[in-house]
PDB file of N, CA and C in Angstrom:
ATOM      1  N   UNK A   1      98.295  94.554 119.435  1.00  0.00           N
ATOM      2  CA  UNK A   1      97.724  93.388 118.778  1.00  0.00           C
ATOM      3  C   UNK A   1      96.662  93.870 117.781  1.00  0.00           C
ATOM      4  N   UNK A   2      96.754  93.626 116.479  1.00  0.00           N
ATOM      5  CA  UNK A   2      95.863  93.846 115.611  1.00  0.00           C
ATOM      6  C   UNK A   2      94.325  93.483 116.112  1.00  0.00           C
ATOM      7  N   UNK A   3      93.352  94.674 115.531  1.00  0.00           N
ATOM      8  CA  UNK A   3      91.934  94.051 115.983  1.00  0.00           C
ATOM      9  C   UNK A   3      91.120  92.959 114.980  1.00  0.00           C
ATOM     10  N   UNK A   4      91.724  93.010 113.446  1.00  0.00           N
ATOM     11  CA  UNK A   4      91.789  92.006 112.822  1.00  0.00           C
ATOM     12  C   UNK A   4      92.496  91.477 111.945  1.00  0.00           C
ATOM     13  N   UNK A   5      92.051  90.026 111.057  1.00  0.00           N
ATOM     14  CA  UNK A   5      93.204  89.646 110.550  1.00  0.00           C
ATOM     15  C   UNK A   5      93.537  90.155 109.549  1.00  0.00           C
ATOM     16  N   UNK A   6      94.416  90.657 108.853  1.00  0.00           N
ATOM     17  CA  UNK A   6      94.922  91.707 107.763  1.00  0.00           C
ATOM     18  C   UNK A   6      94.172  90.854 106.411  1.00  0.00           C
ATOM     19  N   UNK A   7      93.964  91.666 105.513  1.00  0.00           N
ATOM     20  CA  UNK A   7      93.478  90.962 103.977  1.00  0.00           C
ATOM     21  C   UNK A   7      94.940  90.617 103.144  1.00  0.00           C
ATOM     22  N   UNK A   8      95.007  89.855 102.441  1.00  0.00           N
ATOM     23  CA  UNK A   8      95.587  88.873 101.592  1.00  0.00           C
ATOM     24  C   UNK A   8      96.617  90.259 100.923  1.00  0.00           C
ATOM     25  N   UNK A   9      96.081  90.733 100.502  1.00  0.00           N
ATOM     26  CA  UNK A   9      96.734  92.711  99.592  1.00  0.00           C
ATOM     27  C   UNK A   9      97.357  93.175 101.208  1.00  0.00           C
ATOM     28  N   UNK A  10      97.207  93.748 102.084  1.00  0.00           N
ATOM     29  CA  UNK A  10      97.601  94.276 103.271  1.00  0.00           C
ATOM     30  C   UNK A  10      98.825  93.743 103.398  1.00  0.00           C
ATOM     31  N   UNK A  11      98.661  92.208 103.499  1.00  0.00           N
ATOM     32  CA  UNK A  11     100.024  91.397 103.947  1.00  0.00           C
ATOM     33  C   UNK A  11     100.630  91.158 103.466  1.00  0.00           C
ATOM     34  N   UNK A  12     100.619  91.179 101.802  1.00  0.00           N
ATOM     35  CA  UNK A  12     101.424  91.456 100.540  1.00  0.00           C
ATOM     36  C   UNK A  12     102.586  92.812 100.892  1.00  0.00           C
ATOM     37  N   UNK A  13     101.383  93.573 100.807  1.00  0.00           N
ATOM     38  CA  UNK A  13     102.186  95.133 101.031  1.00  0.00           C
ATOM     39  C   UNK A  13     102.974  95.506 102.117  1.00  0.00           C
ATOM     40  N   UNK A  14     102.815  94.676 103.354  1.00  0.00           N
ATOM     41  CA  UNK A  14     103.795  93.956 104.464  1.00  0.00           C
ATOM     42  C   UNK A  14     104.719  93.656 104.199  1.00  0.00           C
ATOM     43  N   UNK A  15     104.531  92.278 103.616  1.00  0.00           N
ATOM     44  CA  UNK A  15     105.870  91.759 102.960  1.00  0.00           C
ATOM     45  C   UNK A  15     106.894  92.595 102.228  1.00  0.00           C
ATOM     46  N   UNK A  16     106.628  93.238 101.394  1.00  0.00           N
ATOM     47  CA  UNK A  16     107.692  94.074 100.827  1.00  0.00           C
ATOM     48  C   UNK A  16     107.939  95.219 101.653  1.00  0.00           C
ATOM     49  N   UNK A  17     107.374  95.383 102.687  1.00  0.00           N
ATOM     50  CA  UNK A  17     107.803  96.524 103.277  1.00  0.00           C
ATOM     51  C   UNK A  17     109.131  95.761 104.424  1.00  0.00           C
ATOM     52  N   UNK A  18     109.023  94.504 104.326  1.00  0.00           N
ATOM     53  CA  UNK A  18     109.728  93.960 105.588  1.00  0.00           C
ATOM     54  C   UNK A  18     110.698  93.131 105.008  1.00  0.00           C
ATOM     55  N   UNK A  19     110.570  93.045 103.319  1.00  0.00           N
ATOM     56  CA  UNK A  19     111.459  92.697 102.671  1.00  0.00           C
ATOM     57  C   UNK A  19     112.608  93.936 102.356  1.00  0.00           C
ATOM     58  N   UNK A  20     112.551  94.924 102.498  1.00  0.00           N
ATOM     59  CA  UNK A  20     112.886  96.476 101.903  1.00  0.00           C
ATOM     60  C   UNK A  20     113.246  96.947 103.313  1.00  0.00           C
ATOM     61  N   UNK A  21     112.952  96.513 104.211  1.00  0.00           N
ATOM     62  CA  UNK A  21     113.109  97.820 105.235  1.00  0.00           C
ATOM     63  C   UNK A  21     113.523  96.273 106.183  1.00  0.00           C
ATOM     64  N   UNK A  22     112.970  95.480 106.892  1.00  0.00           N
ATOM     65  CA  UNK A  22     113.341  94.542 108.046  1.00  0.00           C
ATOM     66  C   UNK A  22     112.013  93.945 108.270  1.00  0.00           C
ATOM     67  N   UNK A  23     112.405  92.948 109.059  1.00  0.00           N
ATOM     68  CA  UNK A  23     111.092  92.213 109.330  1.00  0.00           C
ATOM     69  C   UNK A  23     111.150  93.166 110.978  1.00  0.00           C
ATOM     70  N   UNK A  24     111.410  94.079 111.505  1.00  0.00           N
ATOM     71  CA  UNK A  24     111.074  94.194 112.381  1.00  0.00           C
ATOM     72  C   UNK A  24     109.881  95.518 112.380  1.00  0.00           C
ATOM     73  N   UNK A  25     110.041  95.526 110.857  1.00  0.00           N
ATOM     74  CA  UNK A  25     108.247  95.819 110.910  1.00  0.00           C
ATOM     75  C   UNK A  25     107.250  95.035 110.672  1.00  0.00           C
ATOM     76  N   UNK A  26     106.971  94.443 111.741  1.00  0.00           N
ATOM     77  CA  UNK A  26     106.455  93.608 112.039  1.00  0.00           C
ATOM     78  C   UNK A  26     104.619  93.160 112.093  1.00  0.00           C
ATOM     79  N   UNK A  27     103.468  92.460 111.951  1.00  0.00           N
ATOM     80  CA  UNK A  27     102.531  92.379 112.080  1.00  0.00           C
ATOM     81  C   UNK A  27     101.996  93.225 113.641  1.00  0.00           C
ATOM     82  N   UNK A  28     102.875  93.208 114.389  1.00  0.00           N
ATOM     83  CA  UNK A  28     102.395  93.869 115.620  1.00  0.00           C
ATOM     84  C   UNK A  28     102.796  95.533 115.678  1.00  0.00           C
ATOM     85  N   UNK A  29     103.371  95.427 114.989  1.00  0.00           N
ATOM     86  CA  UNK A  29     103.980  96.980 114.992  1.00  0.00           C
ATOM     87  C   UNK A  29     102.400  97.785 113.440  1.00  0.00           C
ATOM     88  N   UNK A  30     101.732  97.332 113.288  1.00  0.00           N
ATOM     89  CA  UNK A  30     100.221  97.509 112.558  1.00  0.00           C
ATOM     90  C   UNK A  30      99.441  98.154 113.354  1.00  0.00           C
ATOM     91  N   UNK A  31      99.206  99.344 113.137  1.00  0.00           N
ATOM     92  CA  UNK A  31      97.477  99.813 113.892  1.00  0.00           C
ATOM     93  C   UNK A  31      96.418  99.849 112.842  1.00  0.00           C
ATOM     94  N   UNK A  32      95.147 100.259 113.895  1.00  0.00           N
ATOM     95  CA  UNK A  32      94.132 100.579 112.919  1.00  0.00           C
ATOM     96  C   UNK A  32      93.466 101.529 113.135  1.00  0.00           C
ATOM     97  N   UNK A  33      92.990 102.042 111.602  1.00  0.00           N
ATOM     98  CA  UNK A  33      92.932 103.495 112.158  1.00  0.00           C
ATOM     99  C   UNK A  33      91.304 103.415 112.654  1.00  0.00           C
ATOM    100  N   UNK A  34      90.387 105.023 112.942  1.00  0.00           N
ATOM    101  CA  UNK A  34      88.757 104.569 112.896  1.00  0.00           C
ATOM    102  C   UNK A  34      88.278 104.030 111.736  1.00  0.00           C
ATOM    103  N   UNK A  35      88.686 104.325 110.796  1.00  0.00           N
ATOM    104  CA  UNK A  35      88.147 103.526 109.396  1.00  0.00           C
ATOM    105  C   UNK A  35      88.278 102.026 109.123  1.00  0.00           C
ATOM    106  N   UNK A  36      88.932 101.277 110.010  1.00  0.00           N
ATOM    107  CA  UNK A  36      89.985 100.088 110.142  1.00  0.00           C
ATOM    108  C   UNK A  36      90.365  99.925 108.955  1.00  0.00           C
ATOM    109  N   UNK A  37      91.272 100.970 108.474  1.00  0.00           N
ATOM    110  CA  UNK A  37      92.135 100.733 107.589  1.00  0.00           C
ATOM    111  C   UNK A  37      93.556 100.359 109.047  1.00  0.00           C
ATOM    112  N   UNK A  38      94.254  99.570 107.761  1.00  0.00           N
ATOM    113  CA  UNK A  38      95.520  99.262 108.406  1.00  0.00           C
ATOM    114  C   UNK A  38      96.478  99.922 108.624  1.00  0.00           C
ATOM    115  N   UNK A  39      97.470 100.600 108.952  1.00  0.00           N
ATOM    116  CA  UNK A  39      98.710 101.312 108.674  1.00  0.00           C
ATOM    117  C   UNK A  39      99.626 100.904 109.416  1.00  0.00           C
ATOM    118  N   UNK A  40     100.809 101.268 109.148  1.00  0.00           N
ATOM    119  CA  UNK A  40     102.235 100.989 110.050  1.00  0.00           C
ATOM    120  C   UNK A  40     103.046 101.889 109.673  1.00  0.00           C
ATOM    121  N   UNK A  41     103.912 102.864 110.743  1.00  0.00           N
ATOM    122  CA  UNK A  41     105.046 103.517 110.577  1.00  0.00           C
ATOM    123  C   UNK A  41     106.045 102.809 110.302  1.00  0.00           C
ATOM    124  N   UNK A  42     106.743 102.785 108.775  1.00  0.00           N
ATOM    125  CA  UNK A  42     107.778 102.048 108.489  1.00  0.00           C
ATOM    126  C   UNK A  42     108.866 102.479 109.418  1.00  0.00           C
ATOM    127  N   UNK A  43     110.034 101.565 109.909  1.00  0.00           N
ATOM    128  CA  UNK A  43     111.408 102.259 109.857  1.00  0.00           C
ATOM    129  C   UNK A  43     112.412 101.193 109.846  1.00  0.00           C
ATOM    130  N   UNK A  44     113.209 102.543 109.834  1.00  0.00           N
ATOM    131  CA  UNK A  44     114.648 102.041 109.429  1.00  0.00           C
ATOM    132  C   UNK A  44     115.037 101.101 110.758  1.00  0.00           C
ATOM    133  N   UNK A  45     116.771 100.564 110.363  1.00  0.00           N
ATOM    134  CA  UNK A  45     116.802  99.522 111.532  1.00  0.00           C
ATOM    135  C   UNK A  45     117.396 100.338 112.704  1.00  0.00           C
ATOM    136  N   UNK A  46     117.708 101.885 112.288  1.00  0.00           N
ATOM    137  CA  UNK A  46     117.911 102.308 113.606  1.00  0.00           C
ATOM    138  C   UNK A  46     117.347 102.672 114.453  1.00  0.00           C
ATOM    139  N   UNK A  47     115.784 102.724 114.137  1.00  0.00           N
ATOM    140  CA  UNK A  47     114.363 103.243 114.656  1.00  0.00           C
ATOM    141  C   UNK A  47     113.967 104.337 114.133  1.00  0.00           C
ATOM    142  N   UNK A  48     114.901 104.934 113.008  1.00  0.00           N
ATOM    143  CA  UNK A  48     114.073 106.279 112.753  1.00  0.00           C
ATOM    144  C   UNK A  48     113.069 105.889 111.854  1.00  0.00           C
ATOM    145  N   UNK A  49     111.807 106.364 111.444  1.00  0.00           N
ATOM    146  CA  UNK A  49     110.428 106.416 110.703  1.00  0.00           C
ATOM    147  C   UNK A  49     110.838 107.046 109.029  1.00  0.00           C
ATOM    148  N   UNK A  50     110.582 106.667 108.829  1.00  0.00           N
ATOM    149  CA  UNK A  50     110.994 106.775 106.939  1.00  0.00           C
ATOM    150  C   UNK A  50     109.801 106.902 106.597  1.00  0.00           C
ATOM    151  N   UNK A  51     108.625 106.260 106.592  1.00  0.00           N
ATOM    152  CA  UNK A  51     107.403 106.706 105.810  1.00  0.00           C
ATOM    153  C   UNK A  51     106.228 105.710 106.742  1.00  0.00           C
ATOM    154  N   UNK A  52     104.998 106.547 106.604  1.00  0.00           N
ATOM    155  CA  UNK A  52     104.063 106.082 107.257  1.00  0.00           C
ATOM    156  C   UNK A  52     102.990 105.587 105.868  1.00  0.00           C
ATOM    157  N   UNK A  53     102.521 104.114 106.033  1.00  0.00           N
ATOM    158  CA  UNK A  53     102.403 103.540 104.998  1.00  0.00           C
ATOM    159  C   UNK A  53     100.586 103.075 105.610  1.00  0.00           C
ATOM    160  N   UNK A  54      99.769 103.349 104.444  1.00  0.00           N
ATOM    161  CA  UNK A  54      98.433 102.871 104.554  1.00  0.00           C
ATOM    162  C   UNK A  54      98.390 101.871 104.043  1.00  0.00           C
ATOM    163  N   UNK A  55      98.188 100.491 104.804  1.00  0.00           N
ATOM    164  CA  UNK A  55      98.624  99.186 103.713  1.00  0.00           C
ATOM    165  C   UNK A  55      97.304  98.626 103.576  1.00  0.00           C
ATOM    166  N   UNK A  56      95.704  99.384 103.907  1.00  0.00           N
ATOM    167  CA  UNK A  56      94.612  99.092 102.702  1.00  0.00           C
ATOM    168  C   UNK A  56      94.660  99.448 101.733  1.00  0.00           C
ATOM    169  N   UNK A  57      95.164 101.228 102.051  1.00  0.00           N
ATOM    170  CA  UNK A  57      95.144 102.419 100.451  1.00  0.00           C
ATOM    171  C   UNK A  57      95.620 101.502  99.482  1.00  0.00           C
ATOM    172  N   UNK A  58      97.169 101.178 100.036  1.00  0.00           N
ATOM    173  CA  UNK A  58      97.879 100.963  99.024  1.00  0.00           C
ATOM    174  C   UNK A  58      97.898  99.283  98.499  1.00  0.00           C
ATOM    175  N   UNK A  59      97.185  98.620  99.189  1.00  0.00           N
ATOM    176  CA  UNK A  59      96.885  97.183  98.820  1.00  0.00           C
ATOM    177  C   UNK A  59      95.721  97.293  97.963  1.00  0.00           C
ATOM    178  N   UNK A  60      94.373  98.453  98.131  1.00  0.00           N
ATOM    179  CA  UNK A  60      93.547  98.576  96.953  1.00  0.00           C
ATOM    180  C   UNK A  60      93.961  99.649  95.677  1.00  0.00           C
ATOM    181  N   UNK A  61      94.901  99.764  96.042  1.00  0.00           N
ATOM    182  CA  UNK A  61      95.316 100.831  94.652  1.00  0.00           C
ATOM    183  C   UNK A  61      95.918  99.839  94.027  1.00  0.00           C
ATOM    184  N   UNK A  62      96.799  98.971  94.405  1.00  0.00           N
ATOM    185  CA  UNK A  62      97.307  97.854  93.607  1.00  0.00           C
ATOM    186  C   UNK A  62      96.894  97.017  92.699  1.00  0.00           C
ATOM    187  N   UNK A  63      95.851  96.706  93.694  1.00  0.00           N
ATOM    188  CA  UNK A  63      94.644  95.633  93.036  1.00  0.00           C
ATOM    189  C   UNK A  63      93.750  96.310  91.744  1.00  0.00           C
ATOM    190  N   UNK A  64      93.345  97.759  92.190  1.00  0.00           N
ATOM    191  CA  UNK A  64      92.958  98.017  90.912  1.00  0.00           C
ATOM    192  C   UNK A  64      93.695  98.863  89.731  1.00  0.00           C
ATOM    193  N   UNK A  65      94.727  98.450  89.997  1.00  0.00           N
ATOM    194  CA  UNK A  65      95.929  99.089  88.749  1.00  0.00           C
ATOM    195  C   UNK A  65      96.374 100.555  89.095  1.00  0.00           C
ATOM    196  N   UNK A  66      96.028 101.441  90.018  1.00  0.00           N
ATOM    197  CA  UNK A  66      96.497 102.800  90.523  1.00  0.00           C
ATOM    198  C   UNK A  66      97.805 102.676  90.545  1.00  0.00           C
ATOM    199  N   UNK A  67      98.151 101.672  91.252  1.00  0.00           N
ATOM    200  CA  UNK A  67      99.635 101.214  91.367  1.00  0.00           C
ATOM    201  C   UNK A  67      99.979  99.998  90.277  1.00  0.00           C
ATOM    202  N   UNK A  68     100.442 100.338  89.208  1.00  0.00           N
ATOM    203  CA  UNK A  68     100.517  99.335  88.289  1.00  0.00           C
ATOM    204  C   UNK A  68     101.604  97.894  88.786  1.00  0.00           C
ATOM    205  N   UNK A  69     102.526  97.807  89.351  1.00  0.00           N
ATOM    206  CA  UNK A  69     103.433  96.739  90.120  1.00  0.00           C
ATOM    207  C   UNK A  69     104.336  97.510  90.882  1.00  0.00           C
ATOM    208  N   UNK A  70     104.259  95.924  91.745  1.00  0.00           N
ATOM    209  CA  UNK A  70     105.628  96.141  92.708  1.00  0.00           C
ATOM    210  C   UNK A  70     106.756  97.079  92.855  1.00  0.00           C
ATOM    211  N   UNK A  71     107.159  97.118  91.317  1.00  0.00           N
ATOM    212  CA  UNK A  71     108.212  97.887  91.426  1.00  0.00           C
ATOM    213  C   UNK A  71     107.485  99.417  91.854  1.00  0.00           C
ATOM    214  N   UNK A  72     106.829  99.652  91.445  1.00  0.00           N
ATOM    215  CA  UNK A  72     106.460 101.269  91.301  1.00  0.00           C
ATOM    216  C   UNK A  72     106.081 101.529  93.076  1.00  0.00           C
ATOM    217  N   UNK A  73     105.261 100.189  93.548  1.00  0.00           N
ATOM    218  CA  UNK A  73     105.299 100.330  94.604  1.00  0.00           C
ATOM    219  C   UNK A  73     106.080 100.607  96.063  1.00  0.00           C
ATOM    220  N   UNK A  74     107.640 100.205  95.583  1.00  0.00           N
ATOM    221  CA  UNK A  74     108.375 100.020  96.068  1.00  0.00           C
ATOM    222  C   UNK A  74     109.233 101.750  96.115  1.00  0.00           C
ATOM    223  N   UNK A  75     109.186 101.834  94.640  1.00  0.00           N
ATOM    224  CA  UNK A  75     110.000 102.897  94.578  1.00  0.00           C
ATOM    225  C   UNK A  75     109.411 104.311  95.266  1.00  0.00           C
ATOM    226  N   UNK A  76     108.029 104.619  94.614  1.00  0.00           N
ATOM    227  CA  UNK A  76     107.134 105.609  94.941  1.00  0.00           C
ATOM    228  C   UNK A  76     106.743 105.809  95.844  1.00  0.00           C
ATOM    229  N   UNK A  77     105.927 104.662  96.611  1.00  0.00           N
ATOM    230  CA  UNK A  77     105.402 104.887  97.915  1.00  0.00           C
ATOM    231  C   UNK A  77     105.835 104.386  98.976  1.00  0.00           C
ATOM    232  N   UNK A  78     106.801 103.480  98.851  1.00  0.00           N
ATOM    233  CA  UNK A  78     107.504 103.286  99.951  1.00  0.00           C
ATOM    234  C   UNK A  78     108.859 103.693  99.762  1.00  0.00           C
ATOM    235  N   UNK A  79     109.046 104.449  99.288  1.00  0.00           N
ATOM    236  CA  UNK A  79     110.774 105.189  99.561  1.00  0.00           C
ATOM    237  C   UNK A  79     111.625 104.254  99.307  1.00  0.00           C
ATOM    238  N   UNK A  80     111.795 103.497  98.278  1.00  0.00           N
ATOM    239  CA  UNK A  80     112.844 101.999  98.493  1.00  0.00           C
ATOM    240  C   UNK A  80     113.914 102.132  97.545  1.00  0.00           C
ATOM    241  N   UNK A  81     115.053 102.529  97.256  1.00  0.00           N
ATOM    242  CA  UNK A  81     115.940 102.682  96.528  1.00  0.00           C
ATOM    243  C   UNK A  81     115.674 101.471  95.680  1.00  0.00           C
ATOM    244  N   UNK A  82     115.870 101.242  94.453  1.00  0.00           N
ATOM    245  CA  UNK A  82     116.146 100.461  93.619  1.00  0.00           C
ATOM    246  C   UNK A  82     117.490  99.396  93.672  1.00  0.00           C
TER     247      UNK A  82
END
């Protein structure tokens, strides 16, 4: 169970990860690390782990243009075929 509620960018970067990969990466399948940043081991639907995803890093890299859009997000840091 998450220790809190994810930020607005976090659950964005959720979404496409559960749009791209399954919803059975799920809000509960989220830890936190000591920094309470967020993360989740993405995976595939057979259970194997494809990429381990920091979804503060990458919800504040977004926000401030590091990650210019979605797409790049998709492709680059989350491993997502086009």
């Amino acid at each position: 169970m998450p220790k809190r509620v994810l930020t607005e960018g976090e659950t964005a970067v959720l979404t496409i990860i559960q749009q791209g990969y399954g919803a059975h990466n799920s809000l509960e399948k989220v830890y936190f690390n000591p920094g309470d940043e967020a993360v989740i081991f993405v995976r595939l639907s057979n259970g194997m782990s494809i990429v381990l995803a920091n979804l503060s890093t990458l919800a504040a890299q977004r926000a401030d243009g590091t990650i210019p859009n979605d797409e790049e997000l998709r492709r680059k840091w989350l491993r997502m075929k086009a």
